[in-house]
C-alpha atoms as a PDB file:
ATOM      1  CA  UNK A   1       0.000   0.000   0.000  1.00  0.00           C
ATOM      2  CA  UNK A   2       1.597   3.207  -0.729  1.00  0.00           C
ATOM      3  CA  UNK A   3       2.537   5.591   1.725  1.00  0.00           C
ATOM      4  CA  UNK A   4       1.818   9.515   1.535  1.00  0.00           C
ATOM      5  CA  UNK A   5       4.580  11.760   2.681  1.00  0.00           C
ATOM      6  CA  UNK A   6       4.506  15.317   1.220  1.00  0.00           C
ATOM      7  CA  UNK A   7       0.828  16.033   0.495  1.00  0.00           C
ATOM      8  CA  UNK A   8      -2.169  14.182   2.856  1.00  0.00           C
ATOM      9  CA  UNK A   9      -5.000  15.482   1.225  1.00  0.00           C
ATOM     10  CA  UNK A  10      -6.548  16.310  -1.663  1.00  0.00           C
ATOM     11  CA  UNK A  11      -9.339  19.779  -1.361  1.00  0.00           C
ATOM     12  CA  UNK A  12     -11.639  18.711  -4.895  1.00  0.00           C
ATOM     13  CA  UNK A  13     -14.260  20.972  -6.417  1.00  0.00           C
ATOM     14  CA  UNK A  14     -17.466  19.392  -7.391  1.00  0.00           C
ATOM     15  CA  UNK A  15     -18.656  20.749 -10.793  1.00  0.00           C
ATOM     16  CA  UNK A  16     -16.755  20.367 -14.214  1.00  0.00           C
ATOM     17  CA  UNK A  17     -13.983  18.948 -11.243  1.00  0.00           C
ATOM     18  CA  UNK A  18     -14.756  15.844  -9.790  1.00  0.00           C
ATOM     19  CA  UNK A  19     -18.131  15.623 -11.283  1.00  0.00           C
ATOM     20  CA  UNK A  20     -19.270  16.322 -14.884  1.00  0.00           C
ATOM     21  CA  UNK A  21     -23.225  16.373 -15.444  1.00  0.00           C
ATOM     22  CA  UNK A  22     -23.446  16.751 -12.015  1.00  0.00           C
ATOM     23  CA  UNK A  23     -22.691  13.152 -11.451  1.00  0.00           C
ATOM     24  CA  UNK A  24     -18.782  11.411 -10.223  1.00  0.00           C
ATOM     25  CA  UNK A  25     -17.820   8.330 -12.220  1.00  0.00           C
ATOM     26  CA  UNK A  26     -17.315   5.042 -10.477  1.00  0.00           C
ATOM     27  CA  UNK A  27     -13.779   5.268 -11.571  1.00  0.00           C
ATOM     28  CA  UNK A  28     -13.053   8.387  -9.554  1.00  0.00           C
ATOM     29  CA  UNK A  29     -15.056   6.896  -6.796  1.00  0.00           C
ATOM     30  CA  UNK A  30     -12.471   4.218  -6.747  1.00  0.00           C
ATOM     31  CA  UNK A  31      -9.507   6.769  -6.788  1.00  0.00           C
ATOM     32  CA  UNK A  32     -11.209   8.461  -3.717  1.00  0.00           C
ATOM     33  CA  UNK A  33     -11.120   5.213  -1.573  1.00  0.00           C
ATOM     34  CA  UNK A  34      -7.483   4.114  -2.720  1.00  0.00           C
ATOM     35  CA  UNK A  35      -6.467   7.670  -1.454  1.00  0.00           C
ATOM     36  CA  UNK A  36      -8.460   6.864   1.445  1.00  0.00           C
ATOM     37  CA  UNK A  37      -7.132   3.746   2.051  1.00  0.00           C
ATOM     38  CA  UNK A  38      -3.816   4.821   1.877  1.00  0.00           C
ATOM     39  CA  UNK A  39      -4.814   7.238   4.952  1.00  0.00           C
ATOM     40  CA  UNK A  40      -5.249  10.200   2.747  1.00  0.00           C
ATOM     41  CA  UNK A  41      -7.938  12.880   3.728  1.00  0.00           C
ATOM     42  CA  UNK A  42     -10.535  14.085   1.655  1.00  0.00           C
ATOM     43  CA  UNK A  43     -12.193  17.311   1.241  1.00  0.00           C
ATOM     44  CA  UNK A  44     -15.062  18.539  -0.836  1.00  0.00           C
ATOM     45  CA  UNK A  45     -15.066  22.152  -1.854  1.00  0.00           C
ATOM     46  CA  UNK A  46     -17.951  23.540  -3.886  1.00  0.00           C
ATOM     47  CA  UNK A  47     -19.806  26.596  -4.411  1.00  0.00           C
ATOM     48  CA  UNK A  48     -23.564  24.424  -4.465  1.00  0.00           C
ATOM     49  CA  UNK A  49     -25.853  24.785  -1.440  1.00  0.00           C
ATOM     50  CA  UNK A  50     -25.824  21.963   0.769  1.00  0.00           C
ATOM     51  CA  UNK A  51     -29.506  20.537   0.307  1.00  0.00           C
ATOM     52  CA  UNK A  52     -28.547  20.443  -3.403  1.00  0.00           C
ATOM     53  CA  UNK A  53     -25.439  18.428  -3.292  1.00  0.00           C
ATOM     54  CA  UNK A  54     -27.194  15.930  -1.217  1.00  0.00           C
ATOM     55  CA  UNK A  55     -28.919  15.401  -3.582  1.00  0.00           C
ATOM     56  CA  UNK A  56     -26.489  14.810  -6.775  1.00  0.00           C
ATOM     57  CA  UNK A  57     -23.356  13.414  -4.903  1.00  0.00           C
ATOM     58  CA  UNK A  58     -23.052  10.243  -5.085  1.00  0.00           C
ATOM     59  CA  UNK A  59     -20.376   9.483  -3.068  1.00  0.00           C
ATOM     60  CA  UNK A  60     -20.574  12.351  -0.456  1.00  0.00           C
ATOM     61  CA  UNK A  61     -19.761   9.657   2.334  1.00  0.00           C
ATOM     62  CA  UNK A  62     -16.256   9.393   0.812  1.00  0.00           C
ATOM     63  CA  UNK A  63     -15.254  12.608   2.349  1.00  0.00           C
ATOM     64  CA  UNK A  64     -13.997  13.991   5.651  1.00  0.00           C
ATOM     65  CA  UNK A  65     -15.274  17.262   5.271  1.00  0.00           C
ATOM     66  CA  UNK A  66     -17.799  19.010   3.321  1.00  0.00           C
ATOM     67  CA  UNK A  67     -17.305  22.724   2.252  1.00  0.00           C
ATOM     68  CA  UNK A  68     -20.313  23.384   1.192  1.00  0.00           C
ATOM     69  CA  UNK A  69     -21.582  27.059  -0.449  1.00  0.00           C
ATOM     70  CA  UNK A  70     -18.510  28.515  -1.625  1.00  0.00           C
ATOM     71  CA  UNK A  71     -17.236  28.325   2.350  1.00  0.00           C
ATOM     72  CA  UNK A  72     -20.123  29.362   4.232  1.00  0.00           C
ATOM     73  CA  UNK A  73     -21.100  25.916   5.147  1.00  0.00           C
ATOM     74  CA  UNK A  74     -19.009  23.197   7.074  1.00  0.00           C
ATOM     75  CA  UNK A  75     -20.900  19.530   6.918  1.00  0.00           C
ATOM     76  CA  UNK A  76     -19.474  16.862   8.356  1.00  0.00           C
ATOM     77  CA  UNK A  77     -21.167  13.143   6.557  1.00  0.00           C
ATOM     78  CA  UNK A  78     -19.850  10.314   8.655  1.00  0.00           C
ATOM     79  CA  UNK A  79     -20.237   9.406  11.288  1.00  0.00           C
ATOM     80  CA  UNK A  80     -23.996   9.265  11.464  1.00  0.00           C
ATOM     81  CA  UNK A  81     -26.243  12.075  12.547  1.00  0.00           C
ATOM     82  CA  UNK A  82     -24.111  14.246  10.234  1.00  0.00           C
ATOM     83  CA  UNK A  83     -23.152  17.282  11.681  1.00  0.00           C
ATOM     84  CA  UNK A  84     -23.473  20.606  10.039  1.00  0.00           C
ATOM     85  CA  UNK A  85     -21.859  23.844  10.889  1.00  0.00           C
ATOM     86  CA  UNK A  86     -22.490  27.542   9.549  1.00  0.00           C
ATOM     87  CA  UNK A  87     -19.083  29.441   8.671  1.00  0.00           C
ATOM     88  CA  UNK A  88     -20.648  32.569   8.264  1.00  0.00           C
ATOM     89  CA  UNK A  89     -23.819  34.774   9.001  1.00  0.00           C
ATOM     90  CA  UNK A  90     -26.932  34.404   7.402  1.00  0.00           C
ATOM     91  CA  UNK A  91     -28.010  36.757   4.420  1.00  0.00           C
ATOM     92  CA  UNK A  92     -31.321  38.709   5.643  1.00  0.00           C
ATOM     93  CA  UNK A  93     -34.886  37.295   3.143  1.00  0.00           C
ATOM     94  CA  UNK A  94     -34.867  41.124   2.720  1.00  0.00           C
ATOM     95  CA  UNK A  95     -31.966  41.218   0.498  1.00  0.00           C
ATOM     96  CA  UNK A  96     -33.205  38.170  -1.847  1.00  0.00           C
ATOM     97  CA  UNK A  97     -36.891  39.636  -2.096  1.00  0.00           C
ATOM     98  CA  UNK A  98     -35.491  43.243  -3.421  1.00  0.00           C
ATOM     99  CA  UNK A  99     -33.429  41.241  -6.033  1.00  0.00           C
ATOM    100  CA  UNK A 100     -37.017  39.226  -7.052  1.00  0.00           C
ATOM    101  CA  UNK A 101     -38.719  42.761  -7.050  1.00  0.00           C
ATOM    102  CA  UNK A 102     -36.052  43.631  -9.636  1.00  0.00           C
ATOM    103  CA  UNK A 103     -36.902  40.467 -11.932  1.00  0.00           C
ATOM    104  CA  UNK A 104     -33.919  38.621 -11.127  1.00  0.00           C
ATOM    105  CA  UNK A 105     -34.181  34.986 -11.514  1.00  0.00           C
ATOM    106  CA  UNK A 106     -33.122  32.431 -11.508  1.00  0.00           C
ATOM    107  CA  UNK A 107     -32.595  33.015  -7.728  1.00  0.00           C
ATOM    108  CA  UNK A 108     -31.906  30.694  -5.071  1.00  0.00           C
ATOM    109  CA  UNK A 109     -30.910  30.674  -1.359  1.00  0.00           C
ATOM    110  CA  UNK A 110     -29.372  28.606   0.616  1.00  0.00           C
ATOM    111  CA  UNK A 111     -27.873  28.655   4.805  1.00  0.00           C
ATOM    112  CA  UNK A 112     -25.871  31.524   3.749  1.00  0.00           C
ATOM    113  CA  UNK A 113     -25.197  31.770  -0.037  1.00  0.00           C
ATOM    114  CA  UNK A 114     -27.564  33.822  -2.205  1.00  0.00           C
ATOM    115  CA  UNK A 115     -27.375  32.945  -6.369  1.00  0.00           C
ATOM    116  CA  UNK A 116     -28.245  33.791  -9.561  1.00  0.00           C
ATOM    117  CA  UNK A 117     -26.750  34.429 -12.908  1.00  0.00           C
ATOM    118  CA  UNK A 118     -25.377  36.781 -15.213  1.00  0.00           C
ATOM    119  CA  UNK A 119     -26.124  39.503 -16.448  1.00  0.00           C
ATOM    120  CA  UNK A 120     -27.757  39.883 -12.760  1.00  0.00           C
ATOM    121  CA  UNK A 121     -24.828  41.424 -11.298  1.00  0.00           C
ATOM    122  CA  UNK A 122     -25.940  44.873 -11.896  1.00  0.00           C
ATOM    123  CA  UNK A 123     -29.136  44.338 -10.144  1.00  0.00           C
ATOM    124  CA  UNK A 124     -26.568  42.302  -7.060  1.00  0.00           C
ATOM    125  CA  UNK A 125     -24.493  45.454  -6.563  1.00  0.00           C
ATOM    126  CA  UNK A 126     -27.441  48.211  -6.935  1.00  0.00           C
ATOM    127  CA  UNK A 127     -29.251  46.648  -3.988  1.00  0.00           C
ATOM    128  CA  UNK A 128     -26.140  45.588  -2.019  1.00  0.00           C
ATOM    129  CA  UNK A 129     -25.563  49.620  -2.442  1.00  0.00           C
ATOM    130  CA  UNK A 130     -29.241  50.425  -1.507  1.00  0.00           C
ATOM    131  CA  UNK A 131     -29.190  47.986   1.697  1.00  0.00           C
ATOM    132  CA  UNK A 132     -25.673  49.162   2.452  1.00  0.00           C
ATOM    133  CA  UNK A 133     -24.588  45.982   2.908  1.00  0.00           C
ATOM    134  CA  UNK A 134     -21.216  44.363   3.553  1.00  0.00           C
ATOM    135  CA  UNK A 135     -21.596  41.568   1.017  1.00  0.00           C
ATOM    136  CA  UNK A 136     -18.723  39.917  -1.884  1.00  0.00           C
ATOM    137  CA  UNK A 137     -19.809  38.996  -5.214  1.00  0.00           C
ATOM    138  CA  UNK A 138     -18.610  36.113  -6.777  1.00  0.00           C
ATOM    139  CA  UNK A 139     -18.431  35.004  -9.768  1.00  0.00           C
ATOM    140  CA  UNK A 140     -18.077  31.431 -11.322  1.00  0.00           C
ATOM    141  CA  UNK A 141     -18.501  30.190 -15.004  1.00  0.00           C
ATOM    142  CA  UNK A 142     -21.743  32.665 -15.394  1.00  0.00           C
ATOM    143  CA  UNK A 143     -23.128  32.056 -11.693  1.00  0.00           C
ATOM    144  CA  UNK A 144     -22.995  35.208  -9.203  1.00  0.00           C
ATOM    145  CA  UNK A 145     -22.629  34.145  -5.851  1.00  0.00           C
ATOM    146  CA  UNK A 146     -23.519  36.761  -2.762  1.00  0.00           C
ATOM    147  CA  UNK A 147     -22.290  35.800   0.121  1.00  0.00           C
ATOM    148  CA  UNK A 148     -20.992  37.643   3.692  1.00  0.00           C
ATOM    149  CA  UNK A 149     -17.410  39.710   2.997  1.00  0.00           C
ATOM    150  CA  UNK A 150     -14.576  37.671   3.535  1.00  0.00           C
ATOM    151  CA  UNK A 151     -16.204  34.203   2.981  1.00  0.00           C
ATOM    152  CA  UNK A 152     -14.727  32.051   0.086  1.00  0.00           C
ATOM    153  CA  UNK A 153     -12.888  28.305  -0.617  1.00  0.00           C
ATOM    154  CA  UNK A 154     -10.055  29.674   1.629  1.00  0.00           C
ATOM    155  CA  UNK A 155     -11.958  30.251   4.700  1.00  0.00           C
ATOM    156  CA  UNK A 156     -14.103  27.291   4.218  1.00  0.00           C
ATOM    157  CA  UNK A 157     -11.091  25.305   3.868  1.00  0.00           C
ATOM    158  CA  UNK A 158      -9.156  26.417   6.266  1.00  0.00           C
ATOM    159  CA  UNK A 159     -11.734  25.532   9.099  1.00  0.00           C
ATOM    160  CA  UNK A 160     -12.267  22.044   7.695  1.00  0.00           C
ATOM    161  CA  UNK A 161      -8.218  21.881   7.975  1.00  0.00           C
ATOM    162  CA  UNK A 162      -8.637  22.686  11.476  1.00  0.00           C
ATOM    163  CA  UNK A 163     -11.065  20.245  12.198  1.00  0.00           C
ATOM    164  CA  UNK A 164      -9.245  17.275  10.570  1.00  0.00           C
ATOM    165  CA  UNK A 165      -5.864  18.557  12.441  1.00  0.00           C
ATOM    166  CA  UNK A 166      -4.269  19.464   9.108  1.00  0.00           C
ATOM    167  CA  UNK A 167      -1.616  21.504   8.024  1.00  0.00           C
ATOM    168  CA  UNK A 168      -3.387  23.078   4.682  1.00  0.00           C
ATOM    169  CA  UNK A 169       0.414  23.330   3.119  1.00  0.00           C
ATOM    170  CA  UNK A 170       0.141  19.038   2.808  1.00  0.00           C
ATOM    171  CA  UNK A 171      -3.116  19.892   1.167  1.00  0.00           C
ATOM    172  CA  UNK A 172      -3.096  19.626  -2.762  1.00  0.00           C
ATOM    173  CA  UNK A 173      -6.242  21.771  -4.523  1.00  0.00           C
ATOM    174  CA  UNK A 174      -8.242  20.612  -7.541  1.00  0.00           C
ATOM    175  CA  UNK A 175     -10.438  23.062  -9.881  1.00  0.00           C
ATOM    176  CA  UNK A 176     -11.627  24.154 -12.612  1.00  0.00           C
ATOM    177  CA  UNK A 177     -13.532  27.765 -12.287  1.00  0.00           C
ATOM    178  CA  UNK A 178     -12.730  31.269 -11.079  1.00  0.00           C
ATOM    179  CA  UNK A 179     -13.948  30.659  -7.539  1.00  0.00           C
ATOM    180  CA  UNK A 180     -11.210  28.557  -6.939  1.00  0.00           C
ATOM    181  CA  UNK A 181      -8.310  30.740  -6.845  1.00  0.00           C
ATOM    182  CA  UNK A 182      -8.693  30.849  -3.034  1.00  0.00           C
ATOM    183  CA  UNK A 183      -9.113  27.400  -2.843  1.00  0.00           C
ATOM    184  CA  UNK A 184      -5.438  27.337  -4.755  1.00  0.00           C
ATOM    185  CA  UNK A 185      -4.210  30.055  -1.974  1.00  0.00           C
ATOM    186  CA  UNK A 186      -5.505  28.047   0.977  1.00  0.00           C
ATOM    187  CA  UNK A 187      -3.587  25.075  -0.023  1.00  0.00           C
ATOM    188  CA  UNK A 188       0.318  23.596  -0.603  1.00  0.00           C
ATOM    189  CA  UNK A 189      -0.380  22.379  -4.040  1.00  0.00           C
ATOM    190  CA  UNK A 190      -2.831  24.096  -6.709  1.00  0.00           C
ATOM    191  CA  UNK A 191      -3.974  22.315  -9.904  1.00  0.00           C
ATOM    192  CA  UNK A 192      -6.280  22.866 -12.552  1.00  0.00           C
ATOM    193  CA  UNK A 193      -8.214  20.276 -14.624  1.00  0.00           C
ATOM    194  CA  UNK A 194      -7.801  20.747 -18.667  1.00  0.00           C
ATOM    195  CA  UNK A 195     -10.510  22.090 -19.064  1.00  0.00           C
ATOM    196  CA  UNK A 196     -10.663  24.692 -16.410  1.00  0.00           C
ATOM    197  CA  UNK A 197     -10.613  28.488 -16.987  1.00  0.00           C
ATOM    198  CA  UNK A 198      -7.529  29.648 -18.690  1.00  0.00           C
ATOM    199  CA  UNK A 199      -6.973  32.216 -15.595  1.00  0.00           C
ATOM    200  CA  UNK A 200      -6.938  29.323 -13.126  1.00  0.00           C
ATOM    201  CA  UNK A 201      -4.526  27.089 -15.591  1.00  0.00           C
ATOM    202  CA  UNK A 202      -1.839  30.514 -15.038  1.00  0.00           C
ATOM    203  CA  UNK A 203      -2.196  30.390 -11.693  1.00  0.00           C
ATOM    204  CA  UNK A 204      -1.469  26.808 -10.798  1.00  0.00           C
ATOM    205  CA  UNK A 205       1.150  24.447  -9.882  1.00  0.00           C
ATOM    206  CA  UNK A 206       0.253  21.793 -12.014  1.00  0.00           C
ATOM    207  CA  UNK A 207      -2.576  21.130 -15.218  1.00  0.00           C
ATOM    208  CA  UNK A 208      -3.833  17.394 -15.605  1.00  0.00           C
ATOM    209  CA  UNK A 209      -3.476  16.019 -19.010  1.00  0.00           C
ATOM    210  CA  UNK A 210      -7.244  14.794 -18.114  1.00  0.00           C
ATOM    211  CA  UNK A 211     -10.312  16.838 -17.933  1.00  0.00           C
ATOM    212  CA  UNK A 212     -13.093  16.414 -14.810  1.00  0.00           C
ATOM    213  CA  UNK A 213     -12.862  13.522 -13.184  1.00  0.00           C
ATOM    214  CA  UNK A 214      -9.581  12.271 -15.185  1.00  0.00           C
ATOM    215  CA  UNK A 215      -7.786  14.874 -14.041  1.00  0.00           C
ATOM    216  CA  UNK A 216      -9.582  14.080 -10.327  1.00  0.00           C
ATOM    217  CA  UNK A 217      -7.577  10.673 -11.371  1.00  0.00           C
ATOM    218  CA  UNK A 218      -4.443  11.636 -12.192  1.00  0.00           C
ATOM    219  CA  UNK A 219      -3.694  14.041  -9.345  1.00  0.00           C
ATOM    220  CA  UNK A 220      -4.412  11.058  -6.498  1.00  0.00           C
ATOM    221  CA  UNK A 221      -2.042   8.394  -8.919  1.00  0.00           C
ATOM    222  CA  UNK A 222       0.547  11.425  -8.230  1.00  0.00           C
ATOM    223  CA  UNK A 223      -0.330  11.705  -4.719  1.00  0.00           C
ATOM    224  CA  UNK A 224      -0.281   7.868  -4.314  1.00  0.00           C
ATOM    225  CA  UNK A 225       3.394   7.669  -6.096  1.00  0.00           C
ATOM    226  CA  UNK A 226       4.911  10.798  -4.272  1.00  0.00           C
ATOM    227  CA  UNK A 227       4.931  12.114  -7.651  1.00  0.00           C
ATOM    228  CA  UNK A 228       3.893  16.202  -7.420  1.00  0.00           C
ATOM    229  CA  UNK A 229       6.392  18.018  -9.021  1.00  0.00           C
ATOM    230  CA  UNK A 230       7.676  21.623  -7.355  1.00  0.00           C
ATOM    231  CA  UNK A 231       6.220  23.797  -9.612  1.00  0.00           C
ATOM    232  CA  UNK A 232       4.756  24.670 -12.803  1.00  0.00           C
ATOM    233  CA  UNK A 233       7.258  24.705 -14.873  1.00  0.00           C
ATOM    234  CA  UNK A 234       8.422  21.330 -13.315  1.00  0.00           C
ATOM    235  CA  UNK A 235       4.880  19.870 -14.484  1.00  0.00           C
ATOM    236  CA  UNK A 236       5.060  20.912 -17.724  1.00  0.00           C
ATOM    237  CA  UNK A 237       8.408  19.835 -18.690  1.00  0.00           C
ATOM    238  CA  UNK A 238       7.556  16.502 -17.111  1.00  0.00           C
ATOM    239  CA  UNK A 239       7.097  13.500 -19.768  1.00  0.00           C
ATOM    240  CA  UNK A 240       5.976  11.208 -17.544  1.00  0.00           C
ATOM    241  CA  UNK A 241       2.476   9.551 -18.405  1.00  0.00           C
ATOM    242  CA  UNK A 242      -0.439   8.913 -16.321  1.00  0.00           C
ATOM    243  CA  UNK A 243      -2.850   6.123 -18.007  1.00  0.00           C
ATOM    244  CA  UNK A 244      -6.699   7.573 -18.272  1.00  0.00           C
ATOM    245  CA  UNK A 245      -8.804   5.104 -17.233  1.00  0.00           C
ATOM    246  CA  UNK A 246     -12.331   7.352 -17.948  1.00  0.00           C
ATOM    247  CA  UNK A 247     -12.611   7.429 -21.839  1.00  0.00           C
ATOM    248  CA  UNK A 248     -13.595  10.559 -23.438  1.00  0.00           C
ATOM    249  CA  UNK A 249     -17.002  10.785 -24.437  1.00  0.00           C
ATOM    250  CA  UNK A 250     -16.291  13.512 -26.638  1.00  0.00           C
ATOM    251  CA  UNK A 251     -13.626  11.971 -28.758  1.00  0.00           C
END
């Protein structure tokens, strides 16, 4: 069984990350538990409210912590009752229901996070300004996220790092949108998925040769053989070659 040395967990965005369709692949299922096994740590890290990713994640049992809502919400699956705590305050109805009065929608709410889409954030920011209220806008592969100032993938990380007893420098970060360039700050190791945003590609460590949940794939058979290079450049010069095991639909 290999042994983990440098990095002891891997911090994984959900969407267009480890899931694509909204769904994970039994093959990165299995990559999860060999990490696992291996006494790796898991971490989910997603902008999607709670109740929602209940409901789509298949596999949400597989990890030690839950970031849920861009890092407002800390859930906590096994063991059983799970436990779910609130990383930030809650957004008041007031704010949502001035945002409906402007014909924004889709709209949704969850503990903490309030959603919609582009080209909403002009409406966002005109009644942030009108409530005077402290709130960030975020934005994500057309979603706008509103959520308390301060609150991102960093913070949210960084408390389910404390929980687990972690040092988030042996943490190595997965993504694929604009959100998670805290997640990449929060942690030792950043790396994008090919397909991720080309912003997020400059700013990592490391880009998979595989997209979604290949690249979900090939970061833990890296993990598992001590294999993360130093940097960037280091990556890319690299020729070694990490099998895909999830054939491309889209070939």
């Amino acid at each position: 069984m290999p042994t983990l040395t440098r990095f002891r967990a891997i911090a994984t965005d959900y969407d267009g990350t480890l899931a694509e369709d909204g769904a994970v692949h039994p093959d990165v299922v299995a990559a999860l538990q060999e990490l696992r096994a291996s006494g790796g740590k898991t971490i989910l890290v997603t902008g999607r409210e709670l109740d929602e990713l209940l409901t789509v994640c298949n596999c949400i049992e597989l990890f030690d912590r839950v970031v849920a809502e861009n890092g407002a919400v800390l859930y906590t699956p096994l063991p059983l009752p799970p436990v779910e705590r609130l990383l930030a305050p809650r957004i008041e109805p007031s704010f949502s229901e001035a945002l409906i009065a402007r014909g924004v929608g889709p709209i949704s709410c969850g503990r903490t996070i309030v959603a919609t889409w582009e080209p909403h954030q002009h409406a966002v920011l005109d009644v942030i300004k009108e409530q005077g209220l402290e709130l960030d806008v975020i934005f994500n592969k057309g979603a706008v996220m509103i959520l308390p100032t301060g609150i991102n993938k960093a913070t949210g990380l960084h408390a389910a790092a404390e929980e687990l007893a972690l040092d988030p420098m042996t943490i190595a970060g997965i993504g694929d949108g604009e959100n998670d360039h805290s997640l990449f700050e929060a942690c030792g190791f950043g790396v994008a998925v090919s397909n991720a945003v080309p912003a997020l590609k400059d700013r990592a460590d490391f880009i998979t040769e595989g997209a979604r949940g290949r690249g979900v794939i090939e970061l833990v058979k890296r993990m598992l053989a001590n294999d993360l290079p130093e940097s960037r450049s280091a990556a890319r010069s690299s020729s070694t070659a990490v099998e895909e095991t999830i054939p491309d639909s889209r070939a």
